[in-house]
PDB file of N, CA and C in Angstrom:
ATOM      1  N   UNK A   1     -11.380 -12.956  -7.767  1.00  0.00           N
ATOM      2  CA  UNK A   1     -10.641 -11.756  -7.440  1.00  0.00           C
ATOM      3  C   UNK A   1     -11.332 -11.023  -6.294  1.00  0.00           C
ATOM      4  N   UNK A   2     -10.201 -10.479  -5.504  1.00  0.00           N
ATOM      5  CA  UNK A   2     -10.812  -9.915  -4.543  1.00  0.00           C
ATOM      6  C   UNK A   2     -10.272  -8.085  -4.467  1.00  0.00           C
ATOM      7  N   UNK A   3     -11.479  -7.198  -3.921  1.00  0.00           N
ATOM      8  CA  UNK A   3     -10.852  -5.754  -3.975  1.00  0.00           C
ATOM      9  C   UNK A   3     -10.295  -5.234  -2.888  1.00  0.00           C
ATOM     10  N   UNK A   4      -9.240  -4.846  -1.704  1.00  0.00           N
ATOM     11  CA  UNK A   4      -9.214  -4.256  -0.909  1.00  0.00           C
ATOM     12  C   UNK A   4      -8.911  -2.785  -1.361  1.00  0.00           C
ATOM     13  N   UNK A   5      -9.627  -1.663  -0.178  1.00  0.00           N
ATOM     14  CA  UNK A   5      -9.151  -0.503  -0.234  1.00  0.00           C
ATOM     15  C   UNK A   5      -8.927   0.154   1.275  1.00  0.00           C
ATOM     16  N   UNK A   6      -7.760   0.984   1.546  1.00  0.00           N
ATOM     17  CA  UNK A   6      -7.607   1.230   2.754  1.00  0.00           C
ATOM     18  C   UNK A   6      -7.080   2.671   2.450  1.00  0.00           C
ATOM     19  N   UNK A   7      -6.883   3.211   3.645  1.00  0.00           N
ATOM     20  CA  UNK A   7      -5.972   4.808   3.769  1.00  0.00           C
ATOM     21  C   UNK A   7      -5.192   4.821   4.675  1.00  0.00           C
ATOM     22  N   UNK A   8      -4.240   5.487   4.259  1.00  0.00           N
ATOM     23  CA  UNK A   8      -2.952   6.218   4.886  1.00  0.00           C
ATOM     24  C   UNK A   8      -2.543   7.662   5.164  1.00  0.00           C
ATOM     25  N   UNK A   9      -1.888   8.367   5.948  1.00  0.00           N
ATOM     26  CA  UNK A   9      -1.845   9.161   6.089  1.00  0.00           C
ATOM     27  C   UNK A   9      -0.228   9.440   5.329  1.00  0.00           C
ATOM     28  N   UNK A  10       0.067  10.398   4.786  1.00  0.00           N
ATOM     29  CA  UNK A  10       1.181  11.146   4.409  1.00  0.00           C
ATOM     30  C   UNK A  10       2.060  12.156   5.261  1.00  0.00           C
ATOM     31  N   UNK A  11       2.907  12.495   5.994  1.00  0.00           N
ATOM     32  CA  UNK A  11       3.686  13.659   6.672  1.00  0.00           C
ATOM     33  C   UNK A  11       3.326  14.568   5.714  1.00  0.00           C
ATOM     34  N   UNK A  12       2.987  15.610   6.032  1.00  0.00           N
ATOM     35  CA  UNK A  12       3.021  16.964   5.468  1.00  0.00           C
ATOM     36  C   UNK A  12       4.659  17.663   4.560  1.00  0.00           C
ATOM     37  N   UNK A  13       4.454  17.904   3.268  1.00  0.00           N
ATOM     38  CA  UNK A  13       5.076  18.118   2.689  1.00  0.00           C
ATOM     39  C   UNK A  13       5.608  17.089   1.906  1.00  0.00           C
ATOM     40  N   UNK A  14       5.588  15.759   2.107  1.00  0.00           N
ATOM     41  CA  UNK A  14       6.658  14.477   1.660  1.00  0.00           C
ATOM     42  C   UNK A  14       5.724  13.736   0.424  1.00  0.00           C
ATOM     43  N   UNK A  15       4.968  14.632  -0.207  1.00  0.00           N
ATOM     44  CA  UNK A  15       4.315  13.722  -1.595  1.00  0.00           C
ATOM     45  C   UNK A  15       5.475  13.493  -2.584  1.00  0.00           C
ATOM     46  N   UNK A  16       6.044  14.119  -2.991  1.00  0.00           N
ATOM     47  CA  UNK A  16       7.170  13.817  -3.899  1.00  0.00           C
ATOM     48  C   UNK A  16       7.944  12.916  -4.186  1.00  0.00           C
ATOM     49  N   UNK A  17       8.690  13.033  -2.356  1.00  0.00           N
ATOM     50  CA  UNK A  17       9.188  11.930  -1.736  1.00  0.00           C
ATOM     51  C   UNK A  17       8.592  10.605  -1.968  1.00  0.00           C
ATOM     52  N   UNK A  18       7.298  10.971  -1.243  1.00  0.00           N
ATOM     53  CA  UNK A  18       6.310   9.264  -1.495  1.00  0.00           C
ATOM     54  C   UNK A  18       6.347   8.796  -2.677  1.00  0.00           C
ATOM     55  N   UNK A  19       6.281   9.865  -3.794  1.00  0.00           N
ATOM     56  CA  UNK A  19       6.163   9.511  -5.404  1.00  0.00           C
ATOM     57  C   UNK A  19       7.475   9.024  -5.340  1.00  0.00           C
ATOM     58  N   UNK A  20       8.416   9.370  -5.314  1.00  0.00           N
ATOM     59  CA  UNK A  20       9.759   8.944  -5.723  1.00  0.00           C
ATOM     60  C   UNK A  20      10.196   7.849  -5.504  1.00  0.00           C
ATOM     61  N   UNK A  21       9.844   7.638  -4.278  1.00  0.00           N
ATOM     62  CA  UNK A  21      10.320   6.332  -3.321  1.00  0.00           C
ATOM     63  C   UNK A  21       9.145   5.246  -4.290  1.00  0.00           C
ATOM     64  N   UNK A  22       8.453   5.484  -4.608  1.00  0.00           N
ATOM     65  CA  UNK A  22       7.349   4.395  -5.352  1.00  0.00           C
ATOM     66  C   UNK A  22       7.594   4.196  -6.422  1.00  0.00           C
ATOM     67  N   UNK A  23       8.158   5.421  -7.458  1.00  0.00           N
ATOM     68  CA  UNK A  23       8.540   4.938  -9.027  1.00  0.00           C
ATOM     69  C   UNK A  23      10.111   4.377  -8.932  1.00  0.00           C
ATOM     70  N   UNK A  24      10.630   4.229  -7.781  1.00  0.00           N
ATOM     71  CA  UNK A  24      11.318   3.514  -8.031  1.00  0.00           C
ATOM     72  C   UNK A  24      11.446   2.249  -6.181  1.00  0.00           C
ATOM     73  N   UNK A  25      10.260   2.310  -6.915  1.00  0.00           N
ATOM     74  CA  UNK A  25      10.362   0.417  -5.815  1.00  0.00           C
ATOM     75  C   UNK A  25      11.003  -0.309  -6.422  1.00  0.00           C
ATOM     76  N   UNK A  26      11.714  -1.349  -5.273  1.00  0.00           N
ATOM     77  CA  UNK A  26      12.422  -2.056  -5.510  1.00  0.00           C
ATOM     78  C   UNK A  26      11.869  -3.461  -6.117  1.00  0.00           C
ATOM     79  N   UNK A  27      12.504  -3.615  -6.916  1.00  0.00           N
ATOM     80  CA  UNK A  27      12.296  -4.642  -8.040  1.00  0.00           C
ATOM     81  C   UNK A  27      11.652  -6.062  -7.337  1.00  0.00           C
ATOM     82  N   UNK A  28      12.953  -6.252  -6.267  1.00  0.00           N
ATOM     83  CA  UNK A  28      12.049  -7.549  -5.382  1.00  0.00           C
ATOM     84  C   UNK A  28      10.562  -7.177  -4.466  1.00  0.00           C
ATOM     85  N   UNK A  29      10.623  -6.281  -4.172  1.00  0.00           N
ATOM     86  CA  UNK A  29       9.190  -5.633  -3.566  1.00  0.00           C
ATOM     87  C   UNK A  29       7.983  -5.667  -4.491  1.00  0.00           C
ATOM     88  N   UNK A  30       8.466  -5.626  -5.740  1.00  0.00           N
ATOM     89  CA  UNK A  30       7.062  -5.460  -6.644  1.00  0.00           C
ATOM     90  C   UNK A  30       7.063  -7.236  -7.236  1.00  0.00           C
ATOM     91  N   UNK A  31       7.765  -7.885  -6.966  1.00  0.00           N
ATOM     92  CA  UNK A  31       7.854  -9.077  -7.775  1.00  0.00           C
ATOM     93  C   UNK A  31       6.744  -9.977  -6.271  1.00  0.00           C
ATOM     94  N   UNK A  32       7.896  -9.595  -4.794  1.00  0.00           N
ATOM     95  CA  UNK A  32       7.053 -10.440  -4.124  1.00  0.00           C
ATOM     96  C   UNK A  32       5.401  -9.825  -4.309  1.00  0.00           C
ATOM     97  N   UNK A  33       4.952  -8.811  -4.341  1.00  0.00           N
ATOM     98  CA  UNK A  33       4.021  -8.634  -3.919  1.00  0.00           C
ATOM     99  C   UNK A  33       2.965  -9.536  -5.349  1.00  0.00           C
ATOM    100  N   UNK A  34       3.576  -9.239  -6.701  1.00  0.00           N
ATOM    101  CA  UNK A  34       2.741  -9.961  -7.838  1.00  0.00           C
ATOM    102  C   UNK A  34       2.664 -11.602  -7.390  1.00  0.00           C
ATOM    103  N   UNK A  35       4.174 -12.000  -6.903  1.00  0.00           N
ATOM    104  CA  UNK A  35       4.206 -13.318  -6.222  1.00  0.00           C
ATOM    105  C   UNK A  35       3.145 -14.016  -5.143  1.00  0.00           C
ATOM    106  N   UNK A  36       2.622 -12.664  -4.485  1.00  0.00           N
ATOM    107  CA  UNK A  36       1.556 -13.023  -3.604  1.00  0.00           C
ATOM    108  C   UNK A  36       0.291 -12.741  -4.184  1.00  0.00           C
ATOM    109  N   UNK A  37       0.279 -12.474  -5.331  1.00  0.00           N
ATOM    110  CA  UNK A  37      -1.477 -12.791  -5.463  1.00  0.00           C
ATOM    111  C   UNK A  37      -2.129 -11.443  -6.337  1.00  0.00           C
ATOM    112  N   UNK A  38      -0.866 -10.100  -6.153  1.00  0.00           N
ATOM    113  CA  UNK A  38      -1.444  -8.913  -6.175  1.00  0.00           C
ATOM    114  C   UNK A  38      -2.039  -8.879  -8.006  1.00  0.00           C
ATOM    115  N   UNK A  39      -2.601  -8.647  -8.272  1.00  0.00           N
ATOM    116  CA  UNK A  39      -3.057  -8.266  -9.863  1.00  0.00           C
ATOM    117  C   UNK A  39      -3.205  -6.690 -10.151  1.00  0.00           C
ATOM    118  N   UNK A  40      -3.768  -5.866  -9.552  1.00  0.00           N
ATOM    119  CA  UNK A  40      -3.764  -5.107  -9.656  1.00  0.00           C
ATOM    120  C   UNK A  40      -3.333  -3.978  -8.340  1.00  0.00           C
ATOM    121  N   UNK A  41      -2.630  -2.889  -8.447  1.00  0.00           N
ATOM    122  CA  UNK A  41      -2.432  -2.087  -6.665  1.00  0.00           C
ATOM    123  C   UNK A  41      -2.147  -0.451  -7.392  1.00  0.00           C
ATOM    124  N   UNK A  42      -3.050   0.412  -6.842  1.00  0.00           N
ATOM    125  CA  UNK A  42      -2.886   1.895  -6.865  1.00  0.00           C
ATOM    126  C   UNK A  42      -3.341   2.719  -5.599  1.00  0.00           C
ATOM    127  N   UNK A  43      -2.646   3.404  -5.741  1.00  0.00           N
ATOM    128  CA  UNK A  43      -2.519   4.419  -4.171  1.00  0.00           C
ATOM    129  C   UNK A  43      -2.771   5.954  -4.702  1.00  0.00           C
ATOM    130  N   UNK A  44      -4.027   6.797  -4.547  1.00  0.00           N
ATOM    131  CA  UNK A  44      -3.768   7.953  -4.912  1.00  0.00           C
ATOM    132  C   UNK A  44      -3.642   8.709  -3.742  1.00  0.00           C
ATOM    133  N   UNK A  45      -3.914  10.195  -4.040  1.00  0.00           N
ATOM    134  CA  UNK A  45      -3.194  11.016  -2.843  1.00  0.00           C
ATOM    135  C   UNK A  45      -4.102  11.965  -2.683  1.00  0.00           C
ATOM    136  N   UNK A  46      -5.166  12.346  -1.511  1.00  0.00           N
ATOM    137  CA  UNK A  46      -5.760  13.597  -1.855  1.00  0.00           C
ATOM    138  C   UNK A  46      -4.836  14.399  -1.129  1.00  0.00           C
ATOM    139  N   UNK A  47      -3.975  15.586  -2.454  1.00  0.00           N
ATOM    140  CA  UNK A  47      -2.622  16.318  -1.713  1.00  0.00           C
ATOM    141  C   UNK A  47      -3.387  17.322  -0.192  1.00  0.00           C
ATOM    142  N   UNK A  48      -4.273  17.850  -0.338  1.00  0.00           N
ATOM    143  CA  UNK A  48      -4.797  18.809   0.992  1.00  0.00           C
ATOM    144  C   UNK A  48      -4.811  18.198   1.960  1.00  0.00           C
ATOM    145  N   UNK A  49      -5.233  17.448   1.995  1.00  0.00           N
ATOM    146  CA  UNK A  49      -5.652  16.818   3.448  1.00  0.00           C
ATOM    147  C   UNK A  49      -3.991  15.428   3.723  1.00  0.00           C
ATOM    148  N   UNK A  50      -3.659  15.196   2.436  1.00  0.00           N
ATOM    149  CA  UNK A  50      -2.308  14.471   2.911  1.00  0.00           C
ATOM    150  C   UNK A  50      -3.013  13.092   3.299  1.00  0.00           C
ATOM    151  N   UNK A  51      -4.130  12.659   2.677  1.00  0.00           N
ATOM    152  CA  UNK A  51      -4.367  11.277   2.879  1.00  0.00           C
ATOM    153  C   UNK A  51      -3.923  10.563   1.488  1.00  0.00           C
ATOM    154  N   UNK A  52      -3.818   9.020   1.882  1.00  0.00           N
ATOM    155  CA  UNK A  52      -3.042   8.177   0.830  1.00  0.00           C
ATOM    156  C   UNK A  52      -4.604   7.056   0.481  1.00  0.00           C
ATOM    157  N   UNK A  53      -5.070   6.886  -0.544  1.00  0.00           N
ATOM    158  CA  UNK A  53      -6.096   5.843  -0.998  1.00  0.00           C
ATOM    159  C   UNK A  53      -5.358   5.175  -1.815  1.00  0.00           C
ATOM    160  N   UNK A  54      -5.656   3.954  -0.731  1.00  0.00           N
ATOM    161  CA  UNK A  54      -5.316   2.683  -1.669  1.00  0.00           C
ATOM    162  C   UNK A  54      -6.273   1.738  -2.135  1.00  0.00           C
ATOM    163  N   UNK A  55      -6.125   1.157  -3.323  1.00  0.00           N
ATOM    164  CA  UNK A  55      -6.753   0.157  -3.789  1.00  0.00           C
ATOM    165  C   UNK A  55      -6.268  -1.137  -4.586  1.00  0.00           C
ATOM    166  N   UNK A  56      -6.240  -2.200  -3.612  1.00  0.00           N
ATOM    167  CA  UNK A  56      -5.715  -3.513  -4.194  1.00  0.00           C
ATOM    168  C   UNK A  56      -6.055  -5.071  -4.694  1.00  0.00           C
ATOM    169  N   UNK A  57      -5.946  -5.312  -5.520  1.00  0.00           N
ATOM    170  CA  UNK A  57      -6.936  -6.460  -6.415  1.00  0.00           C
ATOM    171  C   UNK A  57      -6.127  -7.384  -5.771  1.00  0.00           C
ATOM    172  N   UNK A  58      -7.113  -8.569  -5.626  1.00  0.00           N
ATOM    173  CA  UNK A  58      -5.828 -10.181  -5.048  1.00  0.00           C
ATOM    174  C   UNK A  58      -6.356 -11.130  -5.706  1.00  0.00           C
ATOM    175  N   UNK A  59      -5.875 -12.356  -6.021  1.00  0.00           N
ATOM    176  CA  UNK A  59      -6.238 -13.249  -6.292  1.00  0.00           C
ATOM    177  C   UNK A  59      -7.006 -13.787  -5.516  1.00  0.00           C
ATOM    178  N   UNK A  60      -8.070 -14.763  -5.004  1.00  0.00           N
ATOM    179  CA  UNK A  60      -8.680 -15.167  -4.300  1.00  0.00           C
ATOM    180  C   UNK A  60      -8.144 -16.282  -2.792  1.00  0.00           C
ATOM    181  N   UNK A  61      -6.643 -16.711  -4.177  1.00  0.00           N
ATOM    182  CA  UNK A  61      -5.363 -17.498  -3.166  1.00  0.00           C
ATOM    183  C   UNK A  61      -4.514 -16.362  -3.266  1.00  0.00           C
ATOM    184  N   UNK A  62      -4.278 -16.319  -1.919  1.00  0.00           N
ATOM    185  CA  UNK A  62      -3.037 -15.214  -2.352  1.00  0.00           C
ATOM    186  C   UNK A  62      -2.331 -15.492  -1.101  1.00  0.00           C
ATOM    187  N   UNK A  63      -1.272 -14.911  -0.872  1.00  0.00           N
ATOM    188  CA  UNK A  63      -0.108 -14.588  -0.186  1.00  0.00           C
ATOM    189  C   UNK A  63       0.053 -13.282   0.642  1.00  0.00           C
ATOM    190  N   UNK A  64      -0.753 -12.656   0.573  1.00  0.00           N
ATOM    191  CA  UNK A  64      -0.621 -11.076   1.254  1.00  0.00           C
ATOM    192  C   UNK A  64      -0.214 -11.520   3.004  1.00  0.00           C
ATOM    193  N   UNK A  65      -1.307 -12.148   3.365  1.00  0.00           N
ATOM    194  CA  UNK A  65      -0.961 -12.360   5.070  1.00  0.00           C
ATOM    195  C   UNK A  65       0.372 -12.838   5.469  1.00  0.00           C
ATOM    196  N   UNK A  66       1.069 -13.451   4.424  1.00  0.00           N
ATOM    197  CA  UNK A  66       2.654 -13.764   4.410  1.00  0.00           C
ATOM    198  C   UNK A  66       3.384 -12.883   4.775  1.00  0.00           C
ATOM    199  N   UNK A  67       3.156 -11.595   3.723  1.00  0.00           N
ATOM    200  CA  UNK A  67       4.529 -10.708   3.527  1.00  0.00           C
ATOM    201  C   UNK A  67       4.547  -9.948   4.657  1.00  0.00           C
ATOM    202  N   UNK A  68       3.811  -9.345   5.514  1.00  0.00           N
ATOM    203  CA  UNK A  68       4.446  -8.900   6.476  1.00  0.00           C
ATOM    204  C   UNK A  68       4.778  -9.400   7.698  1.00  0.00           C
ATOM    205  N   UNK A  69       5.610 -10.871   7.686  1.00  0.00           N
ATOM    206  CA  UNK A  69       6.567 -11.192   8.522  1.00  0.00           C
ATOM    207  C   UNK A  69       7.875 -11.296   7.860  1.00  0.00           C
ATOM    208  N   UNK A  70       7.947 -10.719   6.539  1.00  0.00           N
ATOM    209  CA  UNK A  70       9.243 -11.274   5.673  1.00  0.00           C
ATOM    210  C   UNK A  70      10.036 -10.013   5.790  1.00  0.00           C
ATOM    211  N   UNK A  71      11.354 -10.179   5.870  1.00  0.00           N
ATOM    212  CA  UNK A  71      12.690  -9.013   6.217  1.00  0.00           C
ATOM    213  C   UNK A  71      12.313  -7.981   4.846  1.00  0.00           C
ATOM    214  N   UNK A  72      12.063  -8.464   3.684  1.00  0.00           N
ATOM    215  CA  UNK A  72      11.981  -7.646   2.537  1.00  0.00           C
ATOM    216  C   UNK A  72      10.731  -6.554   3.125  1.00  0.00           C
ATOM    217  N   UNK A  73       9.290  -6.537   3.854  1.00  0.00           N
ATOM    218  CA  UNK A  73       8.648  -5.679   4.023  1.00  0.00           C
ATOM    219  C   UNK A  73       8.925  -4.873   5.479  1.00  0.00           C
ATOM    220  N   UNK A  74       9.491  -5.795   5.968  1.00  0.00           N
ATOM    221  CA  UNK A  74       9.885  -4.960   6.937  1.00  0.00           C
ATOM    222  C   UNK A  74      10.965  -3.923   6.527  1.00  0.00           C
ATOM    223  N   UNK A  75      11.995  -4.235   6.116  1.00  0.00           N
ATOM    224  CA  UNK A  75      13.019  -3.021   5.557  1.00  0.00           C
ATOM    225  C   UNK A  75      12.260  -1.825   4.440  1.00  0.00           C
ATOM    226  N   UNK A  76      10.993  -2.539   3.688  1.00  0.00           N
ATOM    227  CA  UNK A  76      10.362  -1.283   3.468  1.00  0.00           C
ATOM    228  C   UNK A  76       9.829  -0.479   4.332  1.00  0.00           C
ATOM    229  N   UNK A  77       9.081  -1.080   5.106  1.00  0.00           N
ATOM    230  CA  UNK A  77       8.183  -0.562   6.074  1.00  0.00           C
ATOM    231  C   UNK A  77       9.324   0.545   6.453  1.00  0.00           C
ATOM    232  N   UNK A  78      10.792   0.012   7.141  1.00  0.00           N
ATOM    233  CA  UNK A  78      11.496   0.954   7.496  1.00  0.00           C
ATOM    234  C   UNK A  78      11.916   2.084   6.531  1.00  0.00           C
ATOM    235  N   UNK A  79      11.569   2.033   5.949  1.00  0.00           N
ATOM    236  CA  UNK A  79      12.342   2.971   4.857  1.00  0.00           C
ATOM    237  C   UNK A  79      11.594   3.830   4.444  1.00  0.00           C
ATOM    238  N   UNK A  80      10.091   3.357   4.653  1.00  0.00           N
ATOM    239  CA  UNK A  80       9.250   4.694   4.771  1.00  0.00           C
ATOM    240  C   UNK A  80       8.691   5.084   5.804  1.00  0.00           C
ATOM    241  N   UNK A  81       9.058   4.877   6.782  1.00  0.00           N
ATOM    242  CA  UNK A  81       8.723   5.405   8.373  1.00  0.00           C
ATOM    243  C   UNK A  81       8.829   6.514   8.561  1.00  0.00           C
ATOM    244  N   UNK A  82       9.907   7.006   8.067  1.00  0.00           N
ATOM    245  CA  UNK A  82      10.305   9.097   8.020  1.00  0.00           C
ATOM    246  C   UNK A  82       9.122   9.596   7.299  1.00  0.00           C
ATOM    247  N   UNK A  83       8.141   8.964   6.502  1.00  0.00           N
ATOM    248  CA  UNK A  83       7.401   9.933   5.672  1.00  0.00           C
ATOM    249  C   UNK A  83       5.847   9.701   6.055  1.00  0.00           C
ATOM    250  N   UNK A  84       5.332   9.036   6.593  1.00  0.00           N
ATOM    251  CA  UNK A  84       4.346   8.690   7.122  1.00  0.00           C
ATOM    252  C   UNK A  84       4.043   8.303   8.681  1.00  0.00           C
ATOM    253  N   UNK A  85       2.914   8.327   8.781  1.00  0.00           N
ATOM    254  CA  UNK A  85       2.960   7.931  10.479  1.00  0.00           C
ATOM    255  C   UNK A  85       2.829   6.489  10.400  1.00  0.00           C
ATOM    256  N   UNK A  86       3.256   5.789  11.507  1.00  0.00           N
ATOM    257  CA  UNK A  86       3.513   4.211  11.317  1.00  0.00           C
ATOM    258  C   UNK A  86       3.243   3.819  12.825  1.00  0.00           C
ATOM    259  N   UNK A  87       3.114   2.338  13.098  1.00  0.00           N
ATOM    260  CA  UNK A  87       2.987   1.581  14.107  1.00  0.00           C
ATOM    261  C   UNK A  87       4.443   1.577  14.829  1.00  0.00           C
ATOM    262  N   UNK A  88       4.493   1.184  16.002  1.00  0.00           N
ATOM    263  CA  UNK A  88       6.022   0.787  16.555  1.00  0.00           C
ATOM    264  C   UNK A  88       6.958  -0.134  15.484  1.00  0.00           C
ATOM    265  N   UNK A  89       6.272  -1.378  14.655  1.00  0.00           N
ATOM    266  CA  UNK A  89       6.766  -2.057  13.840  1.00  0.00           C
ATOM    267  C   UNK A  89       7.421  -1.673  13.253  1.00  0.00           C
ATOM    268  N   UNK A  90       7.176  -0.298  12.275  1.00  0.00           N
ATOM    269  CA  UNK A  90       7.514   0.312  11.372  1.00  0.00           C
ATOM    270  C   UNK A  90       6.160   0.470  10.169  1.00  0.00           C
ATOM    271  N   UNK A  91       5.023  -0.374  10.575  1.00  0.00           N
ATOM    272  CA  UNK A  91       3.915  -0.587   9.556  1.00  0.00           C
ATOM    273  C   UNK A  91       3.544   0.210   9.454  1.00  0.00           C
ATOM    274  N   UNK A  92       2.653   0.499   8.438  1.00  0.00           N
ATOM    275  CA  UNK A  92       2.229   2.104   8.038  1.00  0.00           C
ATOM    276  C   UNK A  92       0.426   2.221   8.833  1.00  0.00           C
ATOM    277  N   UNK A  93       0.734   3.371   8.746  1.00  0.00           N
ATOM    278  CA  UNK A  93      -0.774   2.853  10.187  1.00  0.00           C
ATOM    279  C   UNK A  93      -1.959   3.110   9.109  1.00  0.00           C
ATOM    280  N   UNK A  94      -3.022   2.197   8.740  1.00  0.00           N
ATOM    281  CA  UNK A  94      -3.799   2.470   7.733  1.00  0.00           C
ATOM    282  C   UNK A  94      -4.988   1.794   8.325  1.00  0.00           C
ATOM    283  N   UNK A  95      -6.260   2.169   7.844  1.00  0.00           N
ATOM    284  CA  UNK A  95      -7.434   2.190   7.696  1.00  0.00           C
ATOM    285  C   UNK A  95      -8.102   1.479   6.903  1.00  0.00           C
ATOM    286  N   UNK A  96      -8.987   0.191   6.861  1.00  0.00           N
ATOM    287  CA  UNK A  96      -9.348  -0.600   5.855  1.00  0.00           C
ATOM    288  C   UNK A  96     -11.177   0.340   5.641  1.00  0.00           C
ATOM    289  N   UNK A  97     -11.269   0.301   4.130  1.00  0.00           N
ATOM    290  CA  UNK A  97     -12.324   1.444   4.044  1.00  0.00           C
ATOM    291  C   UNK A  97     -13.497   0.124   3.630  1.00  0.00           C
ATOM    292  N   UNK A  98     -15.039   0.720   3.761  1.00  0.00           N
ATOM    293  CA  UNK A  98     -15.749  -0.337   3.602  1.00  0.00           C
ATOM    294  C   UNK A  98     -16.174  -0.342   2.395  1.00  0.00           C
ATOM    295  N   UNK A  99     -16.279  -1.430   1.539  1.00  0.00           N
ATOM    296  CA  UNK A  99     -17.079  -1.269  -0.118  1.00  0.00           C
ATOM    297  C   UNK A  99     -18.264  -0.570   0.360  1.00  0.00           C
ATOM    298  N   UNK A 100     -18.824   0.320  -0.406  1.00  0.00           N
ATOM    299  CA  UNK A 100     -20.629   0.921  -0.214  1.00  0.00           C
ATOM    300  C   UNK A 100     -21.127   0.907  -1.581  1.00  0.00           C
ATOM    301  N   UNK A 101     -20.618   0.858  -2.651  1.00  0.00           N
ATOM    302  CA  UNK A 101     -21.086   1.073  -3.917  1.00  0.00           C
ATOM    303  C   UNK A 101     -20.016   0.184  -5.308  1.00  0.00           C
ATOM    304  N   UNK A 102     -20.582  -0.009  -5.999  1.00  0.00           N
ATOM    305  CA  UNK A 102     -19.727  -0.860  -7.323  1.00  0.00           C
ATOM    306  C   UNK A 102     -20.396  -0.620  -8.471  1.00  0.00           C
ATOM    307  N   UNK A 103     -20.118  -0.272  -9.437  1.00  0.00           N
ATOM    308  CA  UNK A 103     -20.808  -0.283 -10.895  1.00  0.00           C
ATOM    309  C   UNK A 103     -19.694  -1.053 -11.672  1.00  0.00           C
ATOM    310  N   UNK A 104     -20.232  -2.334 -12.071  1.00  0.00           N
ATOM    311  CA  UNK A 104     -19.053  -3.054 -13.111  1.00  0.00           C
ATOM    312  C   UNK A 104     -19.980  -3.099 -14.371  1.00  0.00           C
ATOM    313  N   UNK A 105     -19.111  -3.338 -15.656  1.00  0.00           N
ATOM    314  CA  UNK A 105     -19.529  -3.533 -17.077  1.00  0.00           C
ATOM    315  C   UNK A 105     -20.007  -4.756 -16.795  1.00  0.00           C
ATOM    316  N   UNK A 106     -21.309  -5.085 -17.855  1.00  0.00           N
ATOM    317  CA  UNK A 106     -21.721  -6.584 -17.525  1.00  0.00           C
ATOM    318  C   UNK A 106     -21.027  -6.942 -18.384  1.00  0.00           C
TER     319      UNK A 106
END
């Protein structure tokens, strides 16, 4: 298993939105992404500053480098472009953060 964590930025005012649009992702969006490898994925929000932390578990084979050439992430990507700042693509413009610390149960 592998951990990524990255950040995003949020538009000012649109947490709700972001929440909303997420409790109800689309069914094929959450299937491809388990399809590619994902095991575990959470995104919190520090609301002041309007940054997005993500953190995502993969299988060691996985599929992630796939999905964003596939029409299904791109039409997300588009669909949350109004609420975040994004690349020309439509990709969400994010930040890969560096591991510095880990405490696991032995």
């Amino acid at each position: 298993m592998q951990t990524r964590a990255f950040r995003m930025n949020l538009n000012p005012g649109l947490a709700a939105e972001y929440r909303r649009r997420h409790d109800q992702i689309w069914p094929e969006l959450a299937q491809a992404l388990l399809d590619a490898g994902v095991v575990d994925y959470r995104i919190f929000l520090d609301e002041p500053a309007n940054v997005l932390f993500a953190m995502l578990t993969h299988e060691d084979l996985h599929g992630l480098d796939e999905l964003p050439g596939t029409d299904l992430m791109q039409r997300w990507w588009t669909y949350m472009q109004d609420i975040m700042p994004s690349h020309p693509d439509a990709s969400p413009i994010s930040v890969d953060l560096l591991p510095m610390f880990q405490l696991t149960r032995p």
